[in-house]
PDB file of N, CA and C in Angstrom:
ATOM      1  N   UNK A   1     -10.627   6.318 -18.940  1.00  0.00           N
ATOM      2  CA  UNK A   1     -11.992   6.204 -19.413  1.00  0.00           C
ATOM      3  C   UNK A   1     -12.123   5.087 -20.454  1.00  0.00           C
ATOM      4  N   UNK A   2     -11.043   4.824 -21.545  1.00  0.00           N
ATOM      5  CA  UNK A   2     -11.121   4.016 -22.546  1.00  0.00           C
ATOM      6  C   UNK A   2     -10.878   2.226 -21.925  1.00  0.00           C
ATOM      7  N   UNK A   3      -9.946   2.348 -20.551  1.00  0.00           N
ATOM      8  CA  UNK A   3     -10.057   1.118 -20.236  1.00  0.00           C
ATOM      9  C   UNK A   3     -11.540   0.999 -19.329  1.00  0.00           C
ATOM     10  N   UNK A   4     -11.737   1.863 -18.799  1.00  0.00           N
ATOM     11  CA  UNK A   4     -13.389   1.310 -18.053  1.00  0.00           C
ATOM     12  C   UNK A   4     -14.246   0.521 -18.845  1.00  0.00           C
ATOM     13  N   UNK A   5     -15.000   1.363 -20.298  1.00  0.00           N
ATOM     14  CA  UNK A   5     -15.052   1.375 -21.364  1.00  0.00           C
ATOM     15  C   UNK A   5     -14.962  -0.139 -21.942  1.00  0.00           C
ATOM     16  N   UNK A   6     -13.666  -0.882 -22.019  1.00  0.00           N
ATOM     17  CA  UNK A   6     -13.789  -1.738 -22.473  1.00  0.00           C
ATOM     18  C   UNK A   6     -13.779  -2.955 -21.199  1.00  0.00           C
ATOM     19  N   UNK A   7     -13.303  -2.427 -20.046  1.00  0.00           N
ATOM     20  CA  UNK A   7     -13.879  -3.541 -18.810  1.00  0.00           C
ATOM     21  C   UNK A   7     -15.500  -3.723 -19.003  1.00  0.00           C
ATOM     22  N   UNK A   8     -15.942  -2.719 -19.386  1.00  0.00           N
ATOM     23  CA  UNK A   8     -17.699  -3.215 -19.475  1.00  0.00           C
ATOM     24  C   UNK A   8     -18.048  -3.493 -20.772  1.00  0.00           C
ATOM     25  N   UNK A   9     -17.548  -3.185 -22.189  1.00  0.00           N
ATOM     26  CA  UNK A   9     -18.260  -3.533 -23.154  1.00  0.00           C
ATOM     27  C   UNK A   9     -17.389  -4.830 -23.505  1.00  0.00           C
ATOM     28  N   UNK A  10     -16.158  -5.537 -23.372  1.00  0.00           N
ATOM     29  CA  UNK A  10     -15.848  -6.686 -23.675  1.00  0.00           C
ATOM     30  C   UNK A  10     -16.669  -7.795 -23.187  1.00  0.00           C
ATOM     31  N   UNK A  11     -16.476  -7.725 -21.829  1.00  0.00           N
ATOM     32  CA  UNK A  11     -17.040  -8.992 -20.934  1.00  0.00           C
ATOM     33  C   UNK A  11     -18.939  -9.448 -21.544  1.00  0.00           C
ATOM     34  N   UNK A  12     -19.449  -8.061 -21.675  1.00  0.00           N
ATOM     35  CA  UNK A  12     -21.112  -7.447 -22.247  1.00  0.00           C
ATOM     36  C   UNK A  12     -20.854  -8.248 -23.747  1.00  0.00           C
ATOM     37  N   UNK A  13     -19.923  -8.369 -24.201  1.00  0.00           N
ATOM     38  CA  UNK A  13     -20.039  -9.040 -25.579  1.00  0.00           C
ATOM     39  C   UNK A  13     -20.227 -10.688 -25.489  1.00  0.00           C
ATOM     40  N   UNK A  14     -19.337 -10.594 -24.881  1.00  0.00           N
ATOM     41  CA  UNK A  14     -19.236 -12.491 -24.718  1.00  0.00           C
ATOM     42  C   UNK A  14     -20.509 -12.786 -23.863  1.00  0.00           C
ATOM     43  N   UNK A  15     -20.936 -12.405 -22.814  1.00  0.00           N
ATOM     44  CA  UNK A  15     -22.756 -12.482 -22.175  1.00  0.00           C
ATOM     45  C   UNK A  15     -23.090 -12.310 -22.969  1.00  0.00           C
ATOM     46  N   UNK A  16     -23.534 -11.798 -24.011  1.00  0.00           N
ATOM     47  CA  UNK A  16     -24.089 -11.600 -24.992  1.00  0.00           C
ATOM     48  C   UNK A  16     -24.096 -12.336 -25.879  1.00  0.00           C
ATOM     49  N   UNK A  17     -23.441 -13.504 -26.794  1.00  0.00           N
ATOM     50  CA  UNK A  17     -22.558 -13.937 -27.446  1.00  0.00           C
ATOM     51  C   UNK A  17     -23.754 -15.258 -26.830  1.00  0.00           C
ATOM     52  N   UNK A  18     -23.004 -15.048 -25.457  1.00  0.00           N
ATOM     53  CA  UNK A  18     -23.523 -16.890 -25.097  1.00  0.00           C
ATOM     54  C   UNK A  18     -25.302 -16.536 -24.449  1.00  0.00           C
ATOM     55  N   UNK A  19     -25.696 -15.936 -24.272  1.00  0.00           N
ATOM     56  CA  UNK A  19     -27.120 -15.649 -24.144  1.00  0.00           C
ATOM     57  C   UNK A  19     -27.671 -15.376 -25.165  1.00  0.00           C
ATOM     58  N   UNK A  20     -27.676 -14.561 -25.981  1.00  0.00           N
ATOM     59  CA  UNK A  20     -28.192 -14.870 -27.688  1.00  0.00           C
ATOM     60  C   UNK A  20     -28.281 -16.560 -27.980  1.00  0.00           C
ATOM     61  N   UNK A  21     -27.142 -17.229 -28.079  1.00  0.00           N
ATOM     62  CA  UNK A  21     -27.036 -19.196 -28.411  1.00  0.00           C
ATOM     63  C   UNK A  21     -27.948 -19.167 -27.342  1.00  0.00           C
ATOM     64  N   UNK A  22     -27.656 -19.067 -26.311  1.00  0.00           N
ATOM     65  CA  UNK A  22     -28.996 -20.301 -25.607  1.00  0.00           C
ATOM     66  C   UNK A  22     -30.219 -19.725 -25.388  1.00  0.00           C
ATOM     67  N   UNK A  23     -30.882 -18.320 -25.246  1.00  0.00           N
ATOM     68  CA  UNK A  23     -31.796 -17.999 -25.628  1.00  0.00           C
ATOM     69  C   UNK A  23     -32.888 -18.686 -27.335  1.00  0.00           C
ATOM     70  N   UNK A  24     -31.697 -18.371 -28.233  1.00  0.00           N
ATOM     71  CA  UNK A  24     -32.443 -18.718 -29.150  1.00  0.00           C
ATOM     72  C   UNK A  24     -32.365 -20.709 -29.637  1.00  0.00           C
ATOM     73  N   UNK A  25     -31.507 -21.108 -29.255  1.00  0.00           N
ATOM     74  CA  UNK A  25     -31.734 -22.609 -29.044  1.00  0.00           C
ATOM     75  C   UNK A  25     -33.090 -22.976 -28.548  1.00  0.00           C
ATOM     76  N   UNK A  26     -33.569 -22.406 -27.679  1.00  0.00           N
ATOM     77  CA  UNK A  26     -34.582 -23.078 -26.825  1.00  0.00           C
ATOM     78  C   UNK A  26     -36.069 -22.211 -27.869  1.00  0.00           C
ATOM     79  N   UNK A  27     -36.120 -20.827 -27.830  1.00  0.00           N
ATOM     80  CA  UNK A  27     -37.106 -20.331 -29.104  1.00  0.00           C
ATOM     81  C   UNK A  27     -36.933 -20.154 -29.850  1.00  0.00           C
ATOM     82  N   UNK A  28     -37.412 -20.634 -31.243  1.00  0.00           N
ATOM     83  CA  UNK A  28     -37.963 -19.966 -32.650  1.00  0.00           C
ATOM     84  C   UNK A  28     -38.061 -18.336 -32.998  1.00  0.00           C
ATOM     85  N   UNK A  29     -37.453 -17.971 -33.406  1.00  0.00           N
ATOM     86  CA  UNK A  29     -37.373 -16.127 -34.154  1.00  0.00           C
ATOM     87  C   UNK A  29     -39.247 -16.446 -34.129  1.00  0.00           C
ATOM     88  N   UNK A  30     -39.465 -17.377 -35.398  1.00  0.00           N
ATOM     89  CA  UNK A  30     -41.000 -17.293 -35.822  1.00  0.00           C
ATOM     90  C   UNK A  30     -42.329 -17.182 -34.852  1.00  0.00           C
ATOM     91  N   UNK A  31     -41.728 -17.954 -33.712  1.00  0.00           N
ATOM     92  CA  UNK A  31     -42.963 -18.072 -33.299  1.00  0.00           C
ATOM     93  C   UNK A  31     -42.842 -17.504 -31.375  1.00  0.00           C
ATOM     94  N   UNK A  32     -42.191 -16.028 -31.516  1.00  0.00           N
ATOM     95  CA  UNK A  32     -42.169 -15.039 -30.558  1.00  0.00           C
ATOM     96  C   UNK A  32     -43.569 -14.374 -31.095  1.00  0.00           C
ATOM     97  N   UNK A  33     -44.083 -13.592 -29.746  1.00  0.00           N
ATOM     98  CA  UNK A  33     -44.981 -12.496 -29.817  1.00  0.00           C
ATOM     99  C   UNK A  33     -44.447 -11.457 -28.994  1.00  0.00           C
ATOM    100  N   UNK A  34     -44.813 -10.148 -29.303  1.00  0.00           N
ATOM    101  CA  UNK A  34     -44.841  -9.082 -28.817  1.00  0.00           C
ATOM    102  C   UNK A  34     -46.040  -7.920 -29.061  1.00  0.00           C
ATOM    103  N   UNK A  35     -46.616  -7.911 -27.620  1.00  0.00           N
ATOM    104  CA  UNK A  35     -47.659  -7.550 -27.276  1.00  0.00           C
ATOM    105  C   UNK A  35     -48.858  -8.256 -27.913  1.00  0.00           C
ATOM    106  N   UNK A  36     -49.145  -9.370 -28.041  1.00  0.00           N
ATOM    107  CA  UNK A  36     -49.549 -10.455 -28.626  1.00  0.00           C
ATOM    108  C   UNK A  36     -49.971 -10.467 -29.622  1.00  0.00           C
ATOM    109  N   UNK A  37     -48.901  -9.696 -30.648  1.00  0.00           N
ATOM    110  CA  UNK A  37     -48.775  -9.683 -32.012  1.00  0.00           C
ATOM    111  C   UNK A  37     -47.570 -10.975 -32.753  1.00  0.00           C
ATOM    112  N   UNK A  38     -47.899 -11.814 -33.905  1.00  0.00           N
ATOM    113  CA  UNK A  38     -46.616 -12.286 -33.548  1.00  0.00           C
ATOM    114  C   UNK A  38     -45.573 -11.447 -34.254  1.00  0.00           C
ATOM    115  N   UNK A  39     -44.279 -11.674 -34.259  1.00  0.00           N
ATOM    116  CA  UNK A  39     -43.268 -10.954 -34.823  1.00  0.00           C
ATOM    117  C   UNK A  39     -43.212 -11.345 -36.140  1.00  0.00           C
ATOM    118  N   UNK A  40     -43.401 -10.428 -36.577  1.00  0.00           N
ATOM    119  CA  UNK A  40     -42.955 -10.625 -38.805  1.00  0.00           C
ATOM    120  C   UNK A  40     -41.480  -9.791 -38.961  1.00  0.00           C
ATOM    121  N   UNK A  41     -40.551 -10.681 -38.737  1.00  0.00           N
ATOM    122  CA  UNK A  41     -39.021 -10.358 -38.985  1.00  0.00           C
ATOM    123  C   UNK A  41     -38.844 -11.634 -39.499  1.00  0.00           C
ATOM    124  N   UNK A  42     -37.638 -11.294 -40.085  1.00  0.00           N
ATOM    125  CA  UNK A  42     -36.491 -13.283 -40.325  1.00  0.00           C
ATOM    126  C   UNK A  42     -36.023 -13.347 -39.130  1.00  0.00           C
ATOM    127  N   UNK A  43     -35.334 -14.657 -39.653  1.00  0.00           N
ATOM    128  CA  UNK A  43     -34.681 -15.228 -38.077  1.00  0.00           C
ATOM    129  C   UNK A  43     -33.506 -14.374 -37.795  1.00  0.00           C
ATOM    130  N   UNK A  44     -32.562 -13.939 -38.700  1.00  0.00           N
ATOM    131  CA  UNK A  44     -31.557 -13.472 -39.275  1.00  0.00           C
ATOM    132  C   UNK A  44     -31.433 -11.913 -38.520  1.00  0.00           C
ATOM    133  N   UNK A  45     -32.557 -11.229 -38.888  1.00  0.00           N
ATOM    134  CA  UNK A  45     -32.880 -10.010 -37.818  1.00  0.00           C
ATOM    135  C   UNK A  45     -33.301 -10.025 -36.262  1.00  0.00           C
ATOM    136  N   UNK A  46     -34.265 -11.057 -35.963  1.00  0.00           N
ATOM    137  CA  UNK A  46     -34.501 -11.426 -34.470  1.00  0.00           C
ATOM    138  C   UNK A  46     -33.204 -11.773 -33.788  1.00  0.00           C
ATOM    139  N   UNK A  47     -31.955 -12.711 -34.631  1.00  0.00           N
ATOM    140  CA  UNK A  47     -30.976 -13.130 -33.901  1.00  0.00           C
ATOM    141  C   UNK A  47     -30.274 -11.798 -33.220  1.00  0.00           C
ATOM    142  N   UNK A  48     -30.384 -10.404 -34.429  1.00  0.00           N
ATOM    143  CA  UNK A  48     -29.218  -9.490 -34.465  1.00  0.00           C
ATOM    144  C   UNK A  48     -29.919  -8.783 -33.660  1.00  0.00           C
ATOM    145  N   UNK A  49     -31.346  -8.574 -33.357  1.00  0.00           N
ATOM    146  CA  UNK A  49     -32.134  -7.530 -32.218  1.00  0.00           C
ATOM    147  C   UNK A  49     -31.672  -8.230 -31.197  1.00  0.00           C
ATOM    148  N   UNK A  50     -32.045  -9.341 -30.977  1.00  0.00           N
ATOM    149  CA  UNK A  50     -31.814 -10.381 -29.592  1.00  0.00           C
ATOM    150  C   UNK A  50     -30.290 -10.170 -29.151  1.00  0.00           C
ATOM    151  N   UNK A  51     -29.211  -9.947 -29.993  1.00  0.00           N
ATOM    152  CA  UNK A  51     -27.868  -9.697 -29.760  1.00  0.00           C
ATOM    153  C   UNK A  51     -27.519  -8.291 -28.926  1.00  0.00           C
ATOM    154  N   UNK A  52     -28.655  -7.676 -29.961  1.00  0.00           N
ATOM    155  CA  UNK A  52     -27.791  -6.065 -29.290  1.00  0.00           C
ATOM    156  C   UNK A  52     -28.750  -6.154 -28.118  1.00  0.00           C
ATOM    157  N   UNK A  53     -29.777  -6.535 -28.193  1.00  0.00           N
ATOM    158  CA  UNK A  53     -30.794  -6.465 -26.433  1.00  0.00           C
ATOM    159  C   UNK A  53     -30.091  -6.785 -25.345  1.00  0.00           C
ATOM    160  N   UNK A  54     -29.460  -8.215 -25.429  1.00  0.00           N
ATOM    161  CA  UNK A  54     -28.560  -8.637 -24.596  1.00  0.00           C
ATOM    162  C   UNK A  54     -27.245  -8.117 -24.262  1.00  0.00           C
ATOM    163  N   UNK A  55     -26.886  -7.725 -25.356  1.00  0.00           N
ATOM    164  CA  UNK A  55     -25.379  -6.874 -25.122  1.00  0.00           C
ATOM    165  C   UNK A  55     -25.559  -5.416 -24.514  1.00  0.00           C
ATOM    166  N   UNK A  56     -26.598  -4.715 -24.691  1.00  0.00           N
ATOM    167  CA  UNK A  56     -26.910  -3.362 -23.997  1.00  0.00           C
ATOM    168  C   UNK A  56     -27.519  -3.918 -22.334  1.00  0.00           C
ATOM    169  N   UNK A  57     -28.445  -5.062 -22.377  1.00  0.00           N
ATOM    170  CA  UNK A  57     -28.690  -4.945 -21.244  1.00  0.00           C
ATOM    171  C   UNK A  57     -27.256  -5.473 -20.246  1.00  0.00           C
ATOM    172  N   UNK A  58     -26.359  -6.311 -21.050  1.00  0.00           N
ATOM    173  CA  UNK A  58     -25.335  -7.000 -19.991  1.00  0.00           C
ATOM    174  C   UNK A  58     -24.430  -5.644 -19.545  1.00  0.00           C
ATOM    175  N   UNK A  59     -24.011  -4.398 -20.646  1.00  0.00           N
ATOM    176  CA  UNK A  59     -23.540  -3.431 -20.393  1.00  0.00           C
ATOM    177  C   UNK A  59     -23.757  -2.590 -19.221  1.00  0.00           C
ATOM    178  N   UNK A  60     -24.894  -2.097 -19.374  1.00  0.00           N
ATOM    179  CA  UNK A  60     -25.685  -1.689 -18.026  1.00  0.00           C
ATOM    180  C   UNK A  60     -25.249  -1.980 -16.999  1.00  0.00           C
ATOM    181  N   UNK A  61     -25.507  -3.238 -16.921  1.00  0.00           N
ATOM    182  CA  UNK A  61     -25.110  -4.503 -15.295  1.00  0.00           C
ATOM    183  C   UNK A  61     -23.869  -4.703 -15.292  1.00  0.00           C
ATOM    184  N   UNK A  62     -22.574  -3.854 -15.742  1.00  0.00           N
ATOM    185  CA  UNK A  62     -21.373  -4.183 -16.119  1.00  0.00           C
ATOM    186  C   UNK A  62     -20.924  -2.184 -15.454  1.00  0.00           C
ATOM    187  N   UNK A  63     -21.746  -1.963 -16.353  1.00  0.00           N
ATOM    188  CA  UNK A  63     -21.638  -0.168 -15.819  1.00  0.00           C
ATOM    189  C   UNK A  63     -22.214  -0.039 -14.386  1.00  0.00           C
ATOM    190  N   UNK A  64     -23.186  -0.293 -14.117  1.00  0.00           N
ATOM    191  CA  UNK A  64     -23.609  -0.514 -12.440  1.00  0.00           C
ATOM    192  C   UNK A  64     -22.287  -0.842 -11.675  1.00  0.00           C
ATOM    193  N   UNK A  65     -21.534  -2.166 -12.214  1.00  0.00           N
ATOM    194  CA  UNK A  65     -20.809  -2.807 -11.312  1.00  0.00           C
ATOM    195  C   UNK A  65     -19.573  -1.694 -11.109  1.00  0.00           C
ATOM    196  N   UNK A  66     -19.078  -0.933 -12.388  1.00  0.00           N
ATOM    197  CA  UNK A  66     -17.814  -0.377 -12.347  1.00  0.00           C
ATOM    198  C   UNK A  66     -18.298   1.008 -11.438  1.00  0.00           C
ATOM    199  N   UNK A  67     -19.665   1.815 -11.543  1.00  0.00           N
ATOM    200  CA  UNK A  67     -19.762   2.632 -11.118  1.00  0.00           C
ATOM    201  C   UNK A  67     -20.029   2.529  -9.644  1.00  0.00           C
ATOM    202  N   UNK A  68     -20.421   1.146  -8.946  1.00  0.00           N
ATOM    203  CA  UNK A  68     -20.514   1.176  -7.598  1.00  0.00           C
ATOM    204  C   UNK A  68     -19.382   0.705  -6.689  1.00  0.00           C
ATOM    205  N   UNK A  69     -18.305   0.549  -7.505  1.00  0.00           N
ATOM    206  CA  UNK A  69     -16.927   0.061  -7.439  1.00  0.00           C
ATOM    207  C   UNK A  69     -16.429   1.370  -7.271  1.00  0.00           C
ATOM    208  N   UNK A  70     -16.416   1.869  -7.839  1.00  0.00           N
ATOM    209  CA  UNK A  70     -15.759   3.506  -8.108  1.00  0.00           C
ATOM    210  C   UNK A  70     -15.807   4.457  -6.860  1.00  0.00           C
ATOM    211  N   UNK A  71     -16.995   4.421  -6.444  1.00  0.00           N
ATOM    212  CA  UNK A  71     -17.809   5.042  -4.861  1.00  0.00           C
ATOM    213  C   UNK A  71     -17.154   4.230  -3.763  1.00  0.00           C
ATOM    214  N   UNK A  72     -16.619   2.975  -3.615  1.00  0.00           N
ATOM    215  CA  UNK A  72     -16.657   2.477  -2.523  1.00  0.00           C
ATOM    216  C   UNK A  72     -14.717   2.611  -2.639  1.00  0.00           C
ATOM    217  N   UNK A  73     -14.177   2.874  -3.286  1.00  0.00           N
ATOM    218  CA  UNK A  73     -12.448   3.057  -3.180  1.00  0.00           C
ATOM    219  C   UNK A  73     -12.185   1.820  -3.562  1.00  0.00           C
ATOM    220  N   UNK A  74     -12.800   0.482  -4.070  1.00  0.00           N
ATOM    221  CA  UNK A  74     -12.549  -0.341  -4.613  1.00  0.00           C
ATOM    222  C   UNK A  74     -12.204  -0.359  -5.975  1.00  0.00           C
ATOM    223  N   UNK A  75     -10.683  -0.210  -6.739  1.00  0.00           N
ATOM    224  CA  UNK A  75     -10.929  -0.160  -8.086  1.00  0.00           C
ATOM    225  C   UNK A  75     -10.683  -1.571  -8.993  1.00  0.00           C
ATOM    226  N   UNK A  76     -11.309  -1.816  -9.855  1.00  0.00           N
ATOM    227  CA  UNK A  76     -10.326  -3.169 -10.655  1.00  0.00           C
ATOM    228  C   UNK A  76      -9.292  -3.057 -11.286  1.00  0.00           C
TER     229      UNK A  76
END
């Protein structure tokens, strides 16, 4: 369980890691909206929401992969 575990949350870090940089390269923390409010955070907090967003969503798509791996007798 502890190596599954880290087959999906390592790889989910580094996607994460490099999608946070180029996500936020291209937008401004300041000048996001949500629900066409704009966002009143620092950049400093948008970076660290934007981090864990990406790292939970890459997890997911990492847990999908191990759990449909698992069903088919394919293991890594």
């Amino acid at each position: 369980m502890t190596k599954q575990l880290m087959w999906i949350l390592w790889p989910a870090f580094l996607v994460a890691g490099v999608t946070d940089g180029l996500f936020f390269s291209v937008f401004d923390p300041h000048e996001l909206h949500l629900f066409g409010e704009p966002v009143e955070i620092s950049r400093q907090a948008a970076y660290t929401v934007g981090f864990f967003c990406f790292w939970v969503m890459a997890a997911i798509s990492g847990a999908m992969s191990v759990w449909l791996s698992s069903g088919t007798g394919v293991r890594p």
